[in-house]
Protein backbone atom coordinates (compact mmCIF):
# COMPACT_ATOMS: atom_id res chain seq x y z
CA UNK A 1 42.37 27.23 142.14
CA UNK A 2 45.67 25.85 144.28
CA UNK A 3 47.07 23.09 141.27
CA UNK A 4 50.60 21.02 142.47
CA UNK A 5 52.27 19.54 139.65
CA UNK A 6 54.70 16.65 140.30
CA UNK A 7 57.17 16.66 136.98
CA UNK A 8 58.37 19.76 135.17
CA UNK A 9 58.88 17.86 131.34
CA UNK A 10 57.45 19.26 128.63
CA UNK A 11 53.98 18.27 129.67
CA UNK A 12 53.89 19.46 132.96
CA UNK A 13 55.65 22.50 131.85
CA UNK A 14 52.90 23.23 129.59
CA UNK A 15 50.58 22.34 132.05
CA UNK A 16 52.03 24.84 134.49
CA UNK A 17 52.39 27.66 132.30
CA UNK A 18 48.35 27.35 130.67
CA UNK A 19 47.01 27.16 133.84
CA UNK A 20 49.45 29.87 135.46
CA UNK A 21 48.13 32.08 132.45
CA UNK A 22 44.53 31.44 133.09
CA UNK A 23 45.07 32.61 136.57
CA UNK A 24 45.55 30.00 138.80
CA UNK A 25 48.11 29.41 141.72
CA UNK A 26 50.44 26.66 140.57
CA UNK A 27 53.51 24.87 142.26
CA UNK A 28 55.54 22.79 140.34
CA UNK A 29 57.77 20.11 141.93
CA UNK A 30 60.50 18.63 140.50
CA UNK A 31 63.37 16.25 141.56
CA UNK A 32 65.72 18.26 139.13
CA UNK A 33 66.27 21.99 139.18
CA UNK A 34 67.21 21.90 135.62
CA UNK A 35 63.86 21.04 134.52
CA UNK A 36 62.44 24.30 135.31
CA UNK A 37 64.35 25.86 132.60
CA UNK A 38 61.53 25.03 130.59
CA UNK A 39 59.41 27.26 132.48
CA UNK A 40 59.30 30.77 131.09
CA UNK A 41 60.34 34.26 132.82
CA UNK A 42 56.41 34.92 133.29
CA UNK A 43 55.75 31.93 135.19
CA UNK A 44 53.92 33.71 138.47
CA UNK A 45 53.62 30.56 140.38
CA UNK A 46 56.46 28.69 142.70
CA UNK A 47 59.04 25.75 141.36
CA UNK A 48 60.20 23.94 143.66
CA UNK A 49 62.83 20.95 144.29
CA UNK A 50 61.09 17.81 145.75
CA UNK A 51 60.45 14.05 145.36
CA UNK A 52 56.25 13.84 144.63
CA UNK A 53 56.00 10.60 146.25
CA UNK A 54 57.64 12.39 149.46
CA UNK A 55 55.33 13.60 151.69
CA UNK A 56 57.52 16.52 153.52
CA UNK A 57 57.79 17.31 149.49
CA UNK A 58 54.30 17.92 148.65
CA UNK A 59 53.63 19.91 152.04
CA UNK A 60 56.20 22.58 150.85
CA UNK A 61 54.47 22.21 147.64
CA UNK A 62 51.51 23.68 149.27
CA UNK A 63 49.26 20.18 148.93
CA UNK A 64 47.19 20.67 152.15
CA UNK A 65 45.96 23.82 150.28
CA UNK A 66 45.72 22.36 146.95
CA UNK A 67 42.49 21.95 144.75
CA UNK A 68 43.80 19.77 142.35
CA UNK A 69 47.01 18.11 141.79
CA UNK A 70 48.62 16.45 138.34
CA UNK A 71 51.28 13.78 138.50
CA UNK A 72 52.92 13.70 135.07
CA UNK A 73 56.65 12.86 135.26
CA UNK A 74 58.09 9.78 132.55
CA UNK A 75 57.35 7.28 135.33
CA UNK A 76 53.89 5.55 135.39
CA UNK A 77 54.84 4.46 139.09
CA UNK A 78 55.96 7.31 140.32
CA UNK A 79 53.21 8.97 139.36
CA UNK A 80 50.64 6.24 140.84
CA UNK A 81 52.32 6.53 144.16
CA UNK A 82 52.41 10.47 144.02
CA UNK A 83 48.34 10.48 142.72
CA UNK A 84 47.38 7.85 145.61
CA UNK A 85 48.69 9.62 148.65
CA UNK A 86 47.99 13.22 147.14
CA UNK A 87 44.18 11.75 146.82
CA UNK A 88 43.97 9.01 150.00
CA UNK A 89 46.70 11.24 152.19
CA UNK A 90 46.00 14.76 151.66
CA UNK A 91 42.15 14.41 150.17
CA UNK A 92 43.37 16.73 147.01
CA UNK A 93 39.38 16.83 145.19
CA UNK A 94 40.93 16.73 142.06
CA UNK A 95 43.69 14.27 141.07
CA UNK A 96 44.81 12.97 137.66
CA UNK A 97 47.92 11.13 136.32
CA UNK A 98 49.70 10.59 133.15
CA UNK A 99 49.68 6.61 132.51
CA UNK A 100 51.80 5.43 129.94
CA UNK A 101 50.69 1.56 130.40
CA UNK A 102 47.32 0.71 128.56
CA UNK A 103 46.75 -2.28 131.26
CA UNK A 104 47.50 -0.23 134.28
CA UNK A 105 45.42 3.32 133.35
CA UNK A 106 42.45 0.71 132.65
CA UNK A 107 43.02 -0.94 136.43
CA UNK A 108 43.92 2.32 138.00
CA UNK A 109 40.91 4.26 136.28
CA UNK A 110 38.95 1.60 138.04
CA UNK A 111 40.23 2.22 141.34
CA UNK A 112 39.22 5.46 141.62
CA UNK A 113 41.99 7.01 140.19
CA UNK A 114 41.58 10.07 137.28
CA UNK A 115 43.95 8.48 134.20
CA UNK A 116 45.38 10.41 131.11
CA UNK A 117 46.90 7.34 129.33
CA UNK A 118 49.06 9.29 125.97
CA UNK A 119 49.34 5.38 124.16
CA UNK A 120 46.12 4.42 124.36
CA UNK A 121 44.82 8.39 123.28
CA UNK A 122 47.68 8.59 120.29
CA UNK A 123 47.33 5.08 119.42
CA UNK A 124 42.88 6.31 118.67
CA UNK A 125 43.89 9.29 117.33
CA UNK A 126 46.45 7.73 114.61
CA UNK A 127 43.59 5.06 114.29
CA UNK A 128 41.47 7.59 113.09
CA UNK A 129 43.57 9.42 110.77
CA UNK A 130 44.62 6.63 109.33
CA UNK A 131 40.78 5.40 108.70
CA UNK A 132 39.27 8.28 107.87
């Protein structure tokens, strides 16, 4: 599977590296070429230096060829933007996006859009604990 992933943090760095491991082509893009520090020596796949919601960007990043794509950088609109025209642009089958707004992963998730939201999952998961 072709994956782009916009935002090289620890999540997407993760992200990369687990999926790069299980076999699968993966591009990361990133606005800063610091963040790919975080990826390790035996990262196989590409990093490269690009704004997601740039559409020159995500062509270098190999999006016309990609299967899936992950937007997951600290910014819940930047990510929105990047998820919308990797799925309504470039017809990516698989899109998903980190969401840190409660409100806005419920609307977005009901446009159509693939949400992760980390409050709303953290907040059930503490709930639980904390219950149990």
């Amino acid at each position: 599977m072709n994956v782009v992933i916009m935002g090289c943090g620890r999540v997407g760095a993760r992200l990369a590296l687990s999926l790069d491991r299980a076999g699968h082509n993966v591009t990361v893009l990133d606005i800063d070429a610091y963040a790919f520090r975080r990826l390790t020596p035996e990262f196989r796949g590409t990093a490269i230096v690009g704004n997601g919601i740039d559409e020159d960007a995500l062509r270098r990043a190999g999006i016309e060829q990609a299967d899936a794509f992950a937007a997951v950088t600290q910014g819940d609109n930047r990510n929105i933007m990047a998820a919308q025209v990797a799925k309504y642009v470039f017809n990516v089958p698989k899109v998903t996006l980190r969401i840190y707004d409660p409100i806005r992963e419920e609307l977005y998730h009901s446009l159509g859009l693939d949400t992760v939201g980390p409050t709303s999952t953290i907040a059930g998961i503490m709930e639980g604990k904390l219950t149990q």
